[in-house]
C-alpha atoms as a PDB file:
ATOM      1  CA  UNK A   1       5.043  23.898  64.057  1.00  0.00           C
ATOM      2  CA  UNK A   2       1.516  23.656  62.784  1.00  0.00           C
ATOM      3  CA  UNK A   3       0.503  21.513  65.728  1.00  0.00           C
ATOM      4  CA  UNK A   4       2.261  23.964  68.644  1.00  0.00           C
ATOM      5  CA  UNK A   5       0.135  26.922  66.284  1.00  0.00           C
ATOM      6  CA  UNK A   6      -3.328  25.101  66.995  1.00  0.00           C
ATOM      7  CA  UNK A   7      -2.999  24.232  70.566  1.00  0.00           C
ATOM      8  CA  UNK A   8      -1.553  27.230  71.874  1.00  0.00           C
ATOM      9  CA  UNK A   9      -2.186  29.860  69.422  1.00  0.00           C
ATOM     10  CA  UNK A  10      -2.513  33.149  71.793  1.00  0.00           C
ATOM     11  CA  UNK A  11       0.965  32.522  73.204  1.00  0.00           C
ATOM     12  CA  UNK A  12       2.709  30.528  70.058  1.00  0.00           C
ATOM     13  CA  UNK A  13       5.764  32.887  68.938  1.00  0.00           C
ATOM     14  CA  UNK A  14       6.417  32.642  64.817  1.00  0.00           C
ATOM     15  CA  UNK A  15       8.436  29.251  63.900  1.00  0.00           C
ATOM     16  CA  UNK A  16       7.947  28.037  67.381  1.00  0.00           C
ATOM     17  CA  UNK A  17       7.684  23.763  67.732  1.00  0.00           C
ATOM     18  CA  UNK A  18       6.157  22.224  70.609  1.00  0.00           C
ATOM     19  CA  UNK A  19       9.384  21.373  71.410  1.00  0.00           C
ATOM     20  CA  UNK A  20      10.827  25.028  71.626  1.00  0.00           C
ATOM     21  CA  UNK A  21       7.308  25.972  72.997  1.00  0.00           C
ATOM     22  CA  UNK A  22       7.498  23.650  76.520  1.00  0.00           C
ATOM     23  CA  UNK A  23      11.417  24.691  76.582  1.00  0.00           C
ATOM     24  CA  UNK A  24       9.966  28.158  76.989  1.00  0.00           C
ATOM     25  CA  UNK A  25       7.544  28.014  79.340  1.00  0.00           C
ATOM     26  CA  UNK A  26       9.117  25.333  81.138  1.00  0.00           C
ATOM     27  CA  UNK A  27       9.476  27.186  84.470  1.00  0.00           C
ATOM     28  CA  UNK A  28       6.152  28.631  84.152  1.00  0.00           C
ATOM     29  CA  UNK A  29       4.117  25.918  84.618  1.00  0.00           C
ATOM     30  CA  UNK A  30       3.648  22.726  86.077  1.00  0.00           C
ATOM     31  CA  UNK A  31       2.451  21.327  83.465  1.00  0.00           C
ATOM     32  CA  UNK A  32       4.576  22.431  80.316  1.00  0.00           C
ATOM     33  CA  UNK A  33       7.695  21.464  82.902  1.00  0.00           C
ATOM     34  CA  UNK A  34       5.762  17.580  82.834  1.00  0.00           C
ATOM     35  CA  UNK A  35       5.711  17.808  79.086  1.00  0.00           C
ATOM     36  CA  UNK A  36       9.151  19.022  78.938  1.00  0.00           C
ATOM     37  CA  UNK A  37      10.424  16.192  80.675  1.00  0.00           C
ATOM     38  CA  UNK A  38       8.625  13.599  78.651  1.00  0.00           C
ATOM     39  CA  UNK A  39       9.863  15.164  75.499  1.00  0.00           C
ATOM     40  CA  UNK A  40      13.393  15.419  76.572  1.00  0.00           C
ATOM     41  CA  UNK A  41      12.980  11.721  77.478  1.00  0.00           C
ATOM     42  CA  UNK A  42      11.849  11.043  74.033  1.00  0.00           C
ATOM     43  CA  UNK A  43      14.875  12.514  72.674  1.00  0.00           C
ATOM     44  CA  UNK A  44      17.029  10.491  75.252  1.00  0.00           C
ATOM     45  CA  UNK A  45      20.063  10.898  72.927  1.00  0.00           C
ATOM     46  CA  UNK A  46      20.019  14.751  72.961  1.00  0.00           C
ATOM     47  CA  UNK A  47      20.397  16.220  76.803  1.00  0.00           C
ATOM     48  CA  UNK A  48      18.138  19.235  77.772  1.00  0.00           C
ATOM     49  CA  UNK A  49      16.090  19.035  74.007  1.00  0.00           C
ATOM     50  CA  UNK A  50      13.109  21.431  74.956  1.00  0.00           C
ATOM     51  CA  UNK A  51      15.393  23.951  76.320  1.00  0.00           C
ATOM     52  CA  UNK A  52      17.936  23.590  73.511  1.00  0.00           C
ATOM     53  CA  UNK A  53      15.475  23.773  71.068  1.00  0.00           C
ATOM     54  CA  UNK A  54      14.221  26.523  72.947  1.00  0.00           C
ATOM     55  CA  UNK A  55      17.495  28.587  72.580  1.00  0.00           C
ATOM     56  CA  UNK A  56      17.909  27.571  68.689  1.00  0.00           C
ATOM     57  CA  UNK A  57      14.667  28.826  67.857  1.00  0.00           C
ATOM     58  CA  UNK A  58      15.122  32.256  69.357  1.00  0.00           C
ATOM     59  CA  UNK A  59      17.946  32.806  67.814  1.00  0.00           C
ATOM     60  CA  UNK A  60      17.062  31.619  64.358  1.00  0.00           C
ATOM     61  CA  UNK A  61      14.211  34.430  65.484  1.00  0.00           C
ATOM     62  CA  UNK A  62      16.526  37.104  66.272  1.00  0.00           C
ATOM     63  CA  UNK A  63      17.975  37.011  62.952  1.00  0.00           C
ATOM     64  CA  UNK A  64      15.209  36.706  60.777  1.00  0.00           C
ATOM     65  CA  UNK A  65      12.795  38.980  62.588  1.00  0.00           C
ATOM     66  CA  UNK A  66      14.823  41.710  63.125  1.00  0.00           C
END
């Protein structure tokens, strides 16, 4: 979390991991889609990580941001 907060602090939502960050903006760009993909191939055992992680994070979010 602390690393996603320095690299991309103006668009970094609270809680957020670089993980849940690229799963986010995944369509948006070119290159957070590229880092996506080499992510979810890190985590080879787990399909669709960055977006899953994406979707965890929001909700955990939801509920404690109210």
């Amino acid at each position: 979390m602390t690393l996603c907060a320095l690299l991309f602090f103006p668009w970094v939502e609270p809680r957020e991991t670089l993980s849940g960050f690229m799963g986010r903006y995944r369509q948006a760009s070119l290159t957070c889609r590229c880092f996506a993909a080499l992510i979810d191939i890190l985590h080879w055992w787990e399909p669709n990580h960055c977006y899953v992680t994406w979707r965890l994070e929001d909700a955990m979010r939801k509920s404690l941001y109210p």
